[in-house]
N, C-alpha and C. Protein backbone atom coordinates (compact mmCIF):
# COMPACT_ATOMS: atom_id res chain seq x y z
N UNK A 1 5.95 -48.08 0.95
CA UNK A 1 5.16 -47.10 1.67
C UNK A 1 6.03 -46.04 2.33
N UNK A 2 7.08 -46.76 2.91
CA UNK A 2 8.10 -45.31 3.15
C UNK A 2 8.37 -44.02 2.51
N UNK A 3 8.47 -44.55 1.03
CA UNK A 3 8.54 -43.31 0.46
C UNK A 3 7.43 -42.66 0.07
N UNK A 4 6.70 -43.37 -0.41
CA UNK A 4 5.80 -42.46 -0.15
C UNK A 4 5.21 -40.88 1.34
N UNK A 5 5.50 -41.72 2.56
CA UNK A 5 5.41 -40.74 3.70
C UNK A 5 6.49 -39.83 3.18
N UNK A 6 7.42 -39.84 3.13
CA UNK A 6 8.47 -39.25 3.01
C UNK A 6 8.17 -38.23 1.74
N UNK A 7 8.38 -39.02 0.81
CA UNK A 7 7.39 -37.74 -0.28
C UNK A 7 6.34 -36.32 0.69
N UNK A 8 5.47 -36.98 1.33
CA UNK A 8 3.98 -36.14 1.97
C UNK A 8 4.81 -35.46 2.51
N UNK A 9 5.75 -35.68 3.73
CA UNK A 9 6.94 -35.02 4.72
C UNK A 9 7.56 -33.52 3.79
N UNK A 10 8.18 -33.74 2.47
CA UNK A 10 8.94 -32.62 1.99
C UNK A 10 7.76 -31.95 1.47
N UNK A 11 6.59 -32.64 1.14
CA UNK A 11 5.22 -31.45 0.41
C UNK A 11 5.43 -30.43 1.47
N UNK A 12 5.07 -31.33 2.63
CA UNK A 12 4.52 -30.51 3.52
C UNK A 12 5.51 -29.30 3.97
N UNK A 13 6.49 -29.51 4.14
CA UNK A 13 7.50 -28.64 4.35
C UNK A 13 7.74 -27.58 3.52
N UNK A 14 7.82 -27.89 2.36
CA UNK A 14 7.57 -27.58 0.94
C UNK A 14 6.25 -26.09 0.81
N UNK A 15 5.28 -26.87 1.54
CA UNK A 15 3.93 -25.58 1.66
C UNK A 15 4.31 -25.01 2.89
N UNK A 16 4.74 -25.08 3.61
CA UNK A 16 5.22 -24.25 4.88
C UNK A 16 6.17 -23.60 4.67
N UNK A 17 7.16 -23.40 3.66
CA UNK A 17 7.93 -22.85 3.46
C UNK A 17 7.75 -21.60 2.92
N UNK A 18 6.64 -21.97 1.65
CA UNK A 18 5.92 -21.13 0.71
C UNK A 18 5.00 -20.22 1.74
N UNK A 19 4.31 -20.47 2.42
CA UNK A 19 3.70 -19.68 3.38
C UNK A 19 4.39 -19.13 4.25
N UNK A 20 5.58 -18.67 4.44
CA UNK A 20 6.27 -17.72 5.50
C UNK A 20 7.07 -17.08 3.93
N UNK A 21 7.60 -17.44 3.17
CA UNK A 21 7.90 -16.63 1.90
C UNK A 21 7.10 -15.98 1.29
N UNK A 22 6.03 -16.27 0.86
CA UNK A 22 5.47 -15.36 -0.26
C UNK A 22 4.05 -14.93 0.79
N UNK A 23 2.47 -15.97 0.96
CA UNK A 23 2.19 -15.57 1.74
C UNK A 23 1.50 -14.36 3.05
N UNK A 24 2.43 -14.91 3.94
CA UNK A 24 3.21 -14.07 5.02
C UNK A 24 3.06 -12.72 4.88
N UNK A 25 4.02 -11.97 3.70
CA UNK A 25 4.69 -10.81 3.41
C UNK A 25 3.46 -10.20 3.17
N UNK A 26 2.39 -10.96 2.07
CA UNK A 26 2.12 -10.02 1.52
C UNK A 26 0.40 -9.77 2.37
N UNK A 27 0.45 -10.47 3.41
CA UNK A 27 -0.87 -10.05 4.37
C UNK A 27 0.06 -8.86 5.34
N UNK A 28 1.28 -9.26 5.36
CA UNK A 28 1.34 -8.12 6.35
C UNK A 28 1.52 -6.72 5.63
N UNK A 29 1.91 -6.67 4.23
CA UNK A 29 2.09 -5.46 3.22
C UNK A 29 0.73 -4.68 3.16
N UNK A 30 -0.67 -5.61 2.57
CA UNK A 30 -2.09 -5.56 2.64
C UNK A 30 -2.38 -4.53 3.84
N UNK A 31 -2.20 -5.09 5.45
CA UNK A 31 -2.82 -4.47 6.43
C UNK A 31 -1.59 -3.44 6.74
N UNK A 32 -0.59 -2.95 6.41
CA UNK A 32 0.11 -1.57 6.45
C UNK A 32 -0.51 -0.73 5.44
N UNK A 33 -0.65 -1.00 3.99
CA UNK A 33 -1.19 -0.28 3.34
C UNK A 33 -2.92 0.15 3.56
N UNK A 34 -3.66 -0.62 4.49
CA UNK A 34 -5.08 -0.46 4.52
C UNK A 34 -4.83 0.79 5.68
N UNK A 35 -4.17 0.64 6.79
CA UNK A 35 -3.75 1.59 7.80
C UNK A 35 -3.70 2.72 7.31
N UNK A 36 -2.49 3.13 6.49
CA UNK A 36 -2.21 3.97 5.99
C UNK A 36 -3.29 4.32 5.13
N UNK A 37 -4.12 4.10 4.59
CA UNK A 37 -5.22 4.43 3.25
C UNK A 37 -6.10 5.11 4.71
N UNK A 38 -6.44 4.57 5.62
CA UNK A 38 -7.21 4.65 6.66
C UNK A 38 -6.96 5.89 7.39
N UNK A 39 -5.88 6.75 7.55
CA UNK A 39 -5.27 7.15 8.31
C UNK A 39 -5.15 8.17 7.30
N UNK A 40 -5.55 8.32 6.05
CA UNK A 40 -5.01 9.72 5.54
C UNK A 40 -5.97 10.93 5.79
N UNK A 41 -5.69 12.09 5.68
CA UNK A 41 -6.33 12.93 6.20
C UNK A 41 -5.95 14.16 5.59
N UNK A 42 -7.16 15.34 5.52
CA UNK A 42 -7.39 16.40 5.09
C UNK A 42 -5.71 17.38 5.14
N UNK A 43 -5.14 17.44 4.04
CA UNK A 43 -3.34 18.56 4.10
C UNK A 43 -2.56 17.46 3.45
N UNK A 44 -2.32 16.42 3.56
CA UNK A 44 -1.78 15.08 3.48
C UNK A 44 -1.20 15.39 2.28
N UNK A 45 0.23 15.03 2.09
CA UNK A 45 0.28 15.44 0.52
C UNK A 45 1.34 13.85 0.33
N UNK A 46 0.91 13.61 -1.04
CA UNK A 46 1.19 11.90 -1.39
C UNK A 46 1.38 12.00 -2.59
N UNK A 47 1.94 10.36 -3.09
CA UNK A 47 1.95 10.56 -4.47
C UNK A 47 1.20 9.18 -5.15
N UNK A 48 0.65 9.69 -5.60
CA UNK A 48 -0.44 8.39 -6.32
C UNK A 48 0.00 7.37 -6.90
N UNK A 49 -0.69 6.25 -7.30
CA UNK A 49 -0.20 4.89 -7.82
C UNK A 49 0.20 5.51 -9.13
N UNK A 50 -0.17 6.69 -10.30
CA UNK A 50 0.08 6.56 -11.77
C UNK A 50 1.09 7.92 -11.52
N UNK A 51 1.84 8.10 -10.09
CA UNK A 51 2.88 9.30 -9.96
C UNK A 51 2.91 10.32 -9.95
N UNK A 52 1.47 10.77 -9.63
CA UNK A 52 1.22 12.53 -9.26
C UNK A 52 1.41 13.16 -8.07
N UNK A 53 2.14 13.84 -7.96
CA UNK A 53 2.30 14.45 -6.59
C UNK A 53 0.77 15.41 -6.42
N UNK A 54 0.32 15.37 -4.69
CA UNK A 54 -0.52 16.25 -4.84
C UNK A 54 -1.29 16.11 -3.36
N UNK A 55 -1.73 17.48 -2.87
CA UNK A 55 -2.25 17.41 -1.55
C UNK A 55 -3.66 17.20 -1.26
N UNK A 56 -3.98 16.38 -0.79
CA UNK A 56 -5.22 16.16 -0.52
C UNK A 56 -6.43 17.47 0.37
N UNK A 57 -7.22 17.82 -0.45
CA UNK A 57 -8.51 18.84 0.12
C UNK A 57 -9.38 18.34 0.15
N UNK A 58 -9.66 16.91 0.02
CA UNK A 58 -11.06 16.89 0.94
C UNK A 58 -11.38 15.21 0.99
N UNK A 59 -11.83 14.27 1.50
CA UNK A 59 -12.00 13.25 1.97
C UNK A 59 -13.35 12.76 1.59
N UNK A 60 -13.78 11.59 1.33
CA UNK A 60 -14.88 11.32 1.47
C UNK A 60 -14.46 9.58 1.67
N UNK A 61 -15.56 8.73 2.11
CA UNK A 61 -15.15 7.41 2.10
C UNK A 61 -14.58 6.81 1.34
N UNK A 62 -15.16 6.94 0.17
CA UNK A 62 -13.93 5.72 -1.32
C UNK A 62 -13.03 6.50 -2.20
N UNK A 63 -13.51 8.37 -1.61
CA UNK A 63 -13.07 9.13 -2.69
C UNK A 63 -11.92 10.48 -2.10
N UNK A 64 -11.22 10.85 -2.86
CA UNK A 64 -10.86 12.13 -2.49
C UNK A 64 -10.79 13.27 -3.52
N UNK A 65 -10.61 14.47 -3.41
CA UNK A 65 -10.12 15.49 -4.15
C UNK A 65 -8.88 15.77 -3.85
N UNK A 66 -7.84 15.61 -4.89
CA UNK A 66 -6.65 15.85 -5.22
C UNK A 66 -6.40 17.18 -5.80
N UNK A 67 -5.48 18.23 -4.92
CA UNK A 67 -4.34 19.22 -5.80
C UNK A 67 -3.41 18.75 -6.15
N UNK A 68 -3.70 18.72 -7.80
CA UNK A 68 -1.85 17.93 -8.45
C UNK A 68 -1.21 19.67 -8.43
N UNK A 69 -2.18 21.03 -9.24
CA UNK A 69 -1.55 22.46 -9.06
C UNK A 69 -2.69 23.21 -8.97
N UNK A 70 -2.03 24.71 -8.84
CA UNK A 70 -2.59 25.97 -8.50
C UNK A 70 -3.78 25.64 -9.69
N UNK A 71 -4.79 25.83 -8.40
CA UNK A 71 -6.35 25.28 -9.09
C UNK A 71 -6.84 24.29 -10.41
N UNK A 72 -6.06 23.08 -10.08
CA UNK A 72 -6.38 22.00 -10.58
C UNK A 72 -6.54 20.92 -9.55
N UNK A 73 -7.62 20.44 -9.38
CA UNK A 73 -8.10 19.67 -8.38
C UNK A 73 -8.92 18.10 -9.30
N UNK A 74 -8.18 17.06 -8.99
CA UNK A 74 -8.94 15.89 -9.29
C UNK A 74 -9.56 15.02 -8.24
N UNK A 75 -10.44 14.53 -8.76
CA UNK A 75 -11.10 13.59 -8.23
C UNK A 75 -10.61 12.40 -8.28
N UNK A 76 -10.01 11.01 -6.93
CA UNK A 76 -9.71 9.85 -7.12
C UNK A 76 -10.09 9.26 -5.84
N UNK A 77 -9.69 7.84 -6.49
CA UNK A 77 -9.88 6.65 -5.39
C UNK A 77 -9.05 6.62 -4.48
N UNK A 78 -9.73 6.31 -3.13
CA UNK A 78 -8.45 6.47 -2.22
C UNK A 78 -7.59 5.23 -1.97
N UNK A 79 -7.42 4.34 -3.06
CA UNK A 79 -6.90 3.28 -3.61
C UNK A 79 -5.24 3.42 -4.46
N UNK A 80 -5.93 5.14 -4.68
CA UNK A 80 -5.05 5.30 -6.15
C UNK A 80 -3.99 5.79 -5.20
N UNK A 81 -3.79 5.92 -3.99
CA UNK A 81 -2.60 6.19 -3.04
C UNK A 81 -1.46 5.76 -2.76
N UNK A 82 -0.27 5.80 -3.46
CA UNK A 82 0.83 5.19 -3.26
C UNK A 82 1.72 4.98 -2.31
N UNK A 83 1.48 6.61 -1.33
CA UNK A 83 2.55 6.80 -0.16
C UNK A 83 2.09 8.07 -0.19
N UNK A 84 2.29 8.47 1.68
CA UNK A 84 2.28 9.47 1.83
C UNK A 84 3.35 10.40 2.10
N UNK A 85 3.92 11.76 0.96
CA UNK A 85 5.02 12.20 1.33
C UNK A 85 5.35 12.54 2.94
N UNK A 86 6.44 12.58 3.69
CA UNK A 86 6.59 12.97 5.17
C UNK A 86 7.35 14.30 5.09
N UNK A 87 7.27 15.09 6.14
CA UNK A 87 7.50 16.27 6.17
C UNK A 87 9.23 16.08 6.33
N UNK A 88 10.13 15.41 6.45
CA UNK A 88 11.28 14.84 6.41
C UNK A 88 11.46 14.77 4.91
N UNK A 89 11.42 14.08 4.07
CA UNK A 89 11.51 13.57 2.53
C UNK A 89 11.34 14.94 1.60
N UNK A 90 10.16 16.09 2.03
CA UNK A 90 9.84 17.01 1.61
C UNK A 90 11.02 18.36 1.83
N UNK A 91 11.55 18.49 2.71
CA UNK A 91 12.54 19.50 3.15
C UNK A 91 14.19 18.51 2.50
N UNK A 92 14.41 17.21 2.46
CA UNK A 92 15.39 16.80 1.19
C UNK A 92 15.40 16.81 -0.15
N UNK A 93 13.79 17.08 -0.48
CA UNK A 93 13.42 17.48 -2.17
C UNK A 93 13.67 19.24 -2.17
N UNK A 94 13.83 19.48 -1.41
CA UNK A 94 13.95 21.30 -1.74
C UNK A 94 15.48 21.73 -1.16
C-alpha cells in the first residue's frame, strides 16, 4: 500500500506542476488579449492575425472596418487582431 500512496503523491505533484506550466500562462495570455481586443478604438492602427497592417475607421461590437490602403477598407472580426502597432514601434519602422 505504500507505494501505491506514493505513486498518488508524484500524480499529484505531477498535475500541479502541469497547471502552473502550461495552464496558468495561457489564462493569463486569454485575459491580456481580451483587454486589449476590448480596448481598441476608433485611429488604432494594428496588424491582423493573417498580417495586414491597417488602421481601424470604425468599430462595431464583433466587427470592424479596416484601412489596409488609400481607399481600400475591409470588413473583419475583431478577433482577427493580432497587436496593436504603438506610436514608439511606428517612428522605428520609418
Amino acid at each position: 500500500m505504500q507505494g501505491v500512496g506514493g505513486s498518488v503523491f508524484w500524480l499529484i505533484i505531477l498535475l500541479v506542476f502541469m497547471y502552473f506550466m502550461l495552464v496558468r500562462p495561457q489564462q493569463k495570455h486569454r485575459k491580456i488579449r481580451e483587454e486589449m481586443l476590448a480596448n481598441l478604438k476608433v485611429g488604432d492602427k494594428i496588424v491582423t492575425v493573417g498580417g495586414f497592417y491597417g488602421k481601424i475607421i470604425k468599430l462595431y461590437d464583433d466587427t470592424m472596418t479596416l484601412e489596409i490602403a488609400d481607399n481600400l477598407c475591409v470588413k473583419m472580426q475583431r478577433e482577427a487582431v493580432n497587436f496593436v502597432i504603438e506610436e514608439e514601434e511606428e517612428k522605428e519602422d520609418e
